[in-house]
N, C-alpha and C. Protein backbone atom coordinates (compact mmCIF):
# COMPACT_ATOMS: atom_id res chain seq x y z
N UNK A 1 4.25 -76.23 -9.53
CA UNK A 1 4.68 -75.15 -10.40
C UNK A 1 3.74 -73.93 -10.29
N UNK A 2 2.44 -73.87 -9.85
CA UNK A 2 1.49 -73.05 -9.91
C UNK A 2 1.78 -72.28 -8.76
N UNK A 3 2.38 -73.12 -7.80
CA UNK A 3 2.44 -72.50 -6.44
C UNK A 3 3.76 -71.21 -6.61
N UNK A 4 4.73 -71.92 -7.47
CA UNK A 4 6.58 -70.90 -7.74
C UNK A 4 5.74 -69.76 -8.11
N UNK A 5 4.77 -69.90 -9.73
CA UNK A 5 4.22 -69.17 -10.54
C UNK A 5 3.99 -67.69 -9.37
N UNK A 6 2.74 -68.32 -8.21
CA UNK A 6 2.03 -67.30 -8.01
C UNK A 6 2.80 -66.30 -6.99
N UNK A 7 3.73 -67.38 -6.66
CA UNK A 7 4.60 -66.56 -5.46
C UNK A 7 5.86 -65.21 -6.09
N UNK A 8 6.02 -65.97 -7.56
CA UNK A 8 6.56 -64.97 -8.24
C UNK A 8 5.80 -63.76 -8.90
N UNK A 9 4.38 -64.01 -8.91
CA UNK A 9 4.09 -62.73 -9.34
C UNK A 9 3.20 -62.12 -8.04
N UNK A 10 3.74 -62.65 -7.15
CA UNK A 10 3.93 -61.59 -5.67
C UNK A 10 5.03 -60.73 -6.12
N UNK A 11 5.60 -60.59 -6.34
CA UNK A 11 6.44 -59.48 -6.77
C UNK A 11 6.02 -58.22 -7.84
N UNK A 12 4.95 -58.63 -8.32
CA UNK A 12 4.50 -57.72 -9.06
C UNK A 12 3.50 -56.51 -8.51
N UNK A 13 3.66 -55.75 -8.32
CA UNK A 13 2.73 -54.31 -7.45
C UNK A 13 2.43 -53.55 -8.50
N UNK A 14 1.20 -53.35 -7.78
CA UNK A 14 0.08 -52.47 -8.72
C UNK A 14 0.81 -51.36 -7.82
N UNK A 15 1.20 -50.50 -8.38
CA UNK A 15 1.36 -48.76 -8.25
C UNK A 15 0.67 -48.11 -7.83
N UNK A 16 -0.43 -48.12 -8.39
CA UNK A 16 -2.07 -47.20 -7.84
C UNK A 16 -2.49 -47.63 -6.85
N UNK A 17 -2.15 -48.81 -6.28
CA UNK A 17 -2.36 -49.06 -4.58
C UNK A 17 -1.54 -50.13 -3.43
N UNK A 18 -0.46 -50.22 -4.29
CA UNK A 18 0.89 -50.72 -3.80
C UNK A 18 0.56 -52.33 -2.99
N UNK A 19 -0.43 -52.60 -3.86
CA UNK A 19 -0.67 -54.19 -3.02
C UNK A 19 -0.22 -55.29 -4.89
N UNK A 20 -0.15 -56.50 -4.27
CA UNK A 20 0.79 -57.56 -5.68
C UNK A 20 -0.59 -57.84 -6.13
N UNK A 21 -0.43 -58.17 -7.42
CA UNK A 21 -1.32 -58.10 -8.32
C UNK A 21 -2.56 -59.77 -7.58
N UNK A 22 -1.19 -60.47 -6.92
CA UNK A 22 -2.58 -61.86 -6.47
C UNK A 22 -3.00 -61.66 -5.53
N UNK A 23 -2.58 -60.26 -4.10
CA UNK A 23 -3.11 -60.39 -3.26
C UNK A 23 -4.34 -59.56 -3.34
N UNK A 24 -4.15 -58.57 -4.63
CA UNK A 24 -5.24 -57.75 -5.27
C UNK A 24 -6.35 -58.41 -5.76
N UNK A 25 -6.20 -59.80 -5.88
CA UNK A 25 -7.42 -60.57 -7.14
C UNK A 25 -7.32 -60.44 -8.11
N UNK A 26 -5.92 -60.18 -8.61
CA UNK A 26 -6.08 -59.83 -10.69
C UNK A 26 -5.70 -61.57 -10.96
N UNK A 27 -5.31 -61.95 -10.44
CA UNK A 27 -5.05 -63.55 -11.37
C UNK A 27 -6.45 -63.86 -10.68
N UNK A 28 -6.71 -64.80 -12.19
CA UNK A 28 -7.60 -65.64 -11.73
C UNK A 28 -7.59 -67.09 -12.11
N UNK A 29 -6.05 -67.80 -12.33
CA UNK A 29 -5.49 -68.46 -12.72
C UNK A 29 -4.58 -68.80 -12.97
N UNK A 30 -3.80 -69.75 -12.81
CA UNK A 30 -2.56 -70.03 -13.84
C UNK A 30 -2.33 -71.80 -13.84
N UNK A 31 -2.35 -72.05 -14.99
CA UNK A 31 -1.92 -73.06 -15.93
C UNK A 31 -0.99 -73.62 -16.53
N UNK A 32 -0.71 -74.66 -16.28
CA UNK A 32 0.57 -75.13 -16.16
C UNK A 32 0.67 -76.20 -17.85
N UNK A 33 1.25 -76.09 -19.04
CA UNK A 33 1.12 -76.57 -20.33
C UNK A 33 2.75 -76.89 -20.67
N UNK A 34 3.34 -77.87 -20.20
CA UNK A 34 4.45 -78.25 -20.34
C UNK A 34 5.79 -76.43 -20.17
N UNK A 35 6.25 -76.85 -20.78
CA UNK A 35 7.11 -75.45 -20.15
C UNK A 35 6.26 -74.10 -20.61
N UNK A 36 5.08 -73.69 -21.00
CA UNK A 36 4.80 -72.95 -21.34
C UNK A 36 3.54 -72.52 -19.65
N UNK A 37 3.50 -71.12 -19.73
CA UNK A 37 2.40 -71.18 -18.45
C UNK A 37 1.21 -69.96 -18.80
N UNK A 38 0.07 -70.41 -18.63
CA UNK A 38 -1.18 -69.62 -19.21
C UNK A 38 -1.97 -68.85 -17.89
N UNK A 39 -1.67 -67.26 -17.99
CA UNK A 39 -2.18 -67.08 -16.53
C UNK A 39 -3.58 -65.85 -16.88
N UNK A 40 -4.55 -66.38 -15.97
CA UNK A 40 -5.48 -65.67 -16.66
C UNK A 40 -5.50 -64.50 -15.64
N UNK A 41 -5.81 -63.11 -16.10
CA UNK A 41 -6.00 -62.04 -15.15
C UNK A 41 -6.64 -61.08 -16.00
N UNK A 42 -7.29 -60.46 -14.55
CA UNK A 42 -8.27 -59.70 -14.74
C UNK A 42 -8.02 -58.24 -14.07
N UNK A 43 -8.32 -56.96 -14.31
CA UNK A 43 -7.95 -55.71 -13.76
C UNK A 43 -9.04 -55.03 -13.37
N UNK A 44 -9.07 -54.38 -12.10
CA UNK A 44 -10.15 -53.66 -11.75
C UNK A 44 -11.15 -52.85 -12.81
N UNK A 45 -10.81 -52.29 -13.49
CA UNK A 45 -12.00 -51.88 -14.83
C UNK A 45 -10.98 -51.85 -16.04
N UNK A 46 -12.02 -52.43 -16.93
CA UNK A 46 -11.47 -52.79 -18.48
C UNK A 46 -10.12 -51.52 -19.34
N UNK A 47 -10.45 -50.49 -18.28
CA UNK A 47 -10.25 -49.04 -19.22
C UNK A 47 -9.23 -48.56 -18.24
N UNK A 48 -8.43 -49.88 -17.34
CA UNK A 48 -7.08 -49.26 -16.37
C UNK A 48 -5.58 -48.93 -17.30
N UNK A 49 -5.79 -47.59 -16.65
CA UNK A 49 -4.26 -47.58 -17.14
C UNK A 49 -3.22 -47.82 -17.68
N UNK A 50 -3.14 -48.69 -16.22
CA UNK A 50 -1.79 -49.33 -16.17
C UNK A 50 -1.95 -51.00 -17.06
N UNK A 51 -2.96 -51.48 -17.51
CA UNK A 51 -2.82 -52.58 -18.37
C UNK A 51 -1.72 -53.32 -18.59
N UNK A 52 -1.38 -52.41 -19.63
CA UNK A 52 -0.44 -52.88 -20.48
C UNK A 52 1.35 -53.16 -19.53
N UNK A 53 1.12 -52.48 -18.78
CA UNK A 53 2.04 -52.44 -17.92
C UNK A 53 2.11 -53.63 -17.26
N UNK A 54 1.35 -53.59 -16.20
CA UNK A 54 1.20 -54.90 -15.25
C UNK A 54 0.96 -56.12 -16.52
N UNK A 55 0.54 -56.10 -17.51
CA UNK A 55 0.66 -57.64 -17.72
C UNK A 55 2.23 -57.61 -18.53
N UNK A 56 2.89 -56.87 -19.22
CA UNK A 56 4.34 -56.81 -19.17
C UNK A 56 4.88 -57.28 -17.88
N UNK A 57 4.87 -56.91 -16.91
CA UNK A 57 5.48 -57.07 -15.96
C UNK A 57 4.59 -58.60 -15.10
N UNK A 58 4.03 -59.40 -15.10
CA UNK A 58 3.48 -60.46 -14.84
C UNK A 58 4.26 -61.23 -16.19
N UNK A 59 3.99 -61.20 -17.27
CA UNK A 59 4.91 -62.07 -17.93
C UNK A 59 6.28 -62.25 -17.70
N UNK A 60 6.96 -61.10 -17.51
CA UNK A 60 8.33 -60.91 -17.20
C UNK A 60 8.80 -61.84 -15.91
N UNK A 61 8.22 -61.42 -14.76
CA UNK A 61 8.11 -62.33 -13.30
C UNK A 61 7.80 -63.48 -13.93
N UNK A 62 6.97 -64.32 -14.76
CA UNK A 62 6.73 -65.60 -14.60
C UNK A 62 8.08 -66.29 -15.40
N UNK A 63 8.41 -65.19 -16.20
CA UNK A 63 9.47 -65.72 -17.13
C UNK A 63 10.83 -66.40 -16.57
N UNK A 64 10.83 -64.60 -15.33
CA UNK A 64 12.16 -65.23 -14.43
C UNK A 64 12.60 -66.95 -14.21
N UNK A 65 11.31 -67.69 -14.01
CA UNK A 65 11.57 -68.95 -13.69
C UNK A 65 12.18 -70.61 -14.56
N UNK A 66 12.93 -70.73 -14.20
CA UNK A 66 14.14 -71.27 -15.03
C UNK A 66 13.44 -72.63 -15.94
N UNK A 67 12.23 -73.04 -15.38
CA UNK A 67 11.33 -74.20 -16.06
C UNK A 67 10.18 -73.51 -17.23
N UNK A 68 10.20 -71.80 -17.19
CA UNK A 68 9.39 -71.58 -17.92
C UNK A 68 9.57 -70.96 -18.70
N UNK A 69 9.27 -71.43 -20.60
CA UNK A 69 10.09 -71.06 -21.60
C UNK A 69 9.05 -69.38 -22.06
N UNK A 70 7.62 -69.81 -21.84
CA UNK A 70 7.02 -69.21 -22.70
C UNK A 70 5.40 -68.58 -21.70
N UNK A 71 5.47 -67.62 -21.69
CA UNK A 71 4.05 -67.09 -21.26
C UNK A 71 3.15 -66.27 -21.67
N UNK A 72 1.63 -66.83 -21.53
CA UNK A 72 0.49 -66.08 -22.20
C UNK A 72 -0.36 -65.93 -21.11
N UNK A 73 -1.03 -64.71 -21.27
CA UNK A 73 -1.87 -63.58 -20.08
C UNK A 73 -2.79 -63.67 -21.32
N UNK A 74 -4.21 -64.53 -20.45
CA UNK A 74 -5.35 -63.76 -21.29
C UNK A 74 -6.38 -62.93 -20.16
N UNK A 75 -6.90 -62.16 -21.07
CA UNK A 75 -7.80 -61.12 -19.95
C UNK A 75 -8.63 -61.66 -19.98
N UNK A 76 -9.35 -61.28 -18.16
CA UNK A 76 -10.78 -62.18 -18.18
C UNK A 76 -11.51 -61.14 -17.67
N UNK A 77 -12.80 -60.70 -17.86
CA UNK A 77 -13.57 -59.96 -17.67
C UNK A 77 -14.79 -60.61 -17.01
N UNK A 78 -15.30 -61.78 -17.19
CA UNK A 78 -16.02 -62.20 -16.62
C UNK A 78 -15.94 -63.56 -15.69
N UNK A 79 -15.74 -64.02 -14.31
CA UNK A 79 -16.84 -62.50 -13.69
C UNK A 79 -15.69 -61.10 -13.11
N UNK A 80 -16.48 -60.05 -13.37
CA UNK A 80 -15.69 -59.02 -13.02
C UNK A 80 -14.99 -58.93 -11.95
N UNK A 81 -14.35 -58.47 -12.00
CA UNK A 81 -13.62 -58.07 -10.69
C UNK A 81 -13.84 -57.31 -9.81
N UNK A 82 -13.94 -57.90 -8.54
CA UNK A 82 -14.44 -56.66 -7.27
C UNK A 82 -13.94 -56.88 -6.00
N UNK A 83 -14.13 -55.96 -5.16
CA UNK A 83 -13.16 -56.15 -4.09
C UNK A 83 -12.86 -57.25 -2.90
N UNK A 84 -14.17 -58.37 -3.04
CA UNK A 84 -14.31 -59.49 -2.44
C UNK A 84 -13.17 -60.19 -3.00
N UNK A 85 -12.58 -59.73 -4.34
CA UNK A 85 -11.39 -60.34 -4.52
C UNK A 85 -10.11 -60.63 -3.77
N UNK A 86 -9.63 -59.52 -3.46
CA UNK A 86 -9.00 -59.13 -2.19
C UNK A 86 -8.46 -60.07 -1.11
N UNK A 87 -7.45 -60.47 -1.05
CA UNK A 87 -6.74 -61.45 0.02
C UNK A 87 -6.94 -60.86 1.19
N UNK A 88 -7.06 -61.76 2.46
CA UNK A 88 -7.07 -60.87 4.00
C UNK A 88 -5.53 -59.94 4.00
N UNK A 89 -4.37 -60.59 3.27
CA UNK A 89 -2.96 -60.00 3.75
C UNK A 89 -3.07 -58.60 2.22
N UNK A 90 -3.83 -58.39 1.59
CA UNK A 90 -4.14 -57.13 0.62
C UNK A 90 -4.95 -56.17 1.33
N UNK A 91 -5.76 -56.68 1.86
CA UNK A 91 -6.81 -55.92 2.69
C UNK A 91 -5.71 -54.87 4.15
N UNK A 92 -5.15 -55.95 4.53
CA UNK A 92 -4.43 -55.56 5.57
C UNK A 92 -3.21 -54.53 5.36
N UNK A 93 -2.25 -54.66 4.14
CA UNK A 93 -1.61 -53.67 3.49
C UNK A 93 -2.74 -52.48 2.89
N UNK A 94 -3.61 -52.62 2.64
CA UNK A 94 -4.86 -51.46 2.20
C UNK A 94 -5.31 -50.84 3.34
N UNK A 95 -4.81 -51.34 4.29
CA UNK A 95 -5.42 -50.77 5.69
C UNK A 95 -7.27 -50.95 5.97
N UNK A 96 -7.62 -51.96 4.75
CA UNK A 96 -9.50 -52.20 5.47
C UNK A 96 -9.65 -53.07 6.33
């Protein structure tokens, strides 16, 4: 189930640099609690933007999935987030 989870919030794109929020490093988790799913993520600095947005839209994507009734996004700040986060296939859409 963790695996549907993360592949579905491949679908989710950060705007400000058009890569999905897991190949970016914002999840740093997800948890699987009977039909309910707990995904932890984190955003490049505490004071982004788009927040409120992307985790709307990460709940929404996880929701799509027909086994999952209920979802909670907690923010994680520590350890911060930095660009070692970064998947090789994020890096490669980022062009580094």
């Amino acid at each position: 189930m963790k695996k549907k989870v993360l592949e579905k919030l491949k679908e989710v794109i950060d705007p400000e640099v058009g890569v999905n929020v897991v190949d970016l490093g914002l999840i740093y988790g997800v948890e699987v609690k009977g039909d309910t799913i707990v995904i932890k993520m984190s955003f490049t600095t505490p004071s982004c933007p788009l927040l409120g947005f992307l985790v709307n839209q990460v709940q929404e994507k996880a929701k799509e999935l027909k086994e999952v009734k209920e979802v909670k996004v907690e923010l994680v700040w520590d350890p911060p987030w930095s660009p070692e986060r970064i998947s090789e296939e994020g890096k490669r859409v980022m062009g580094l």
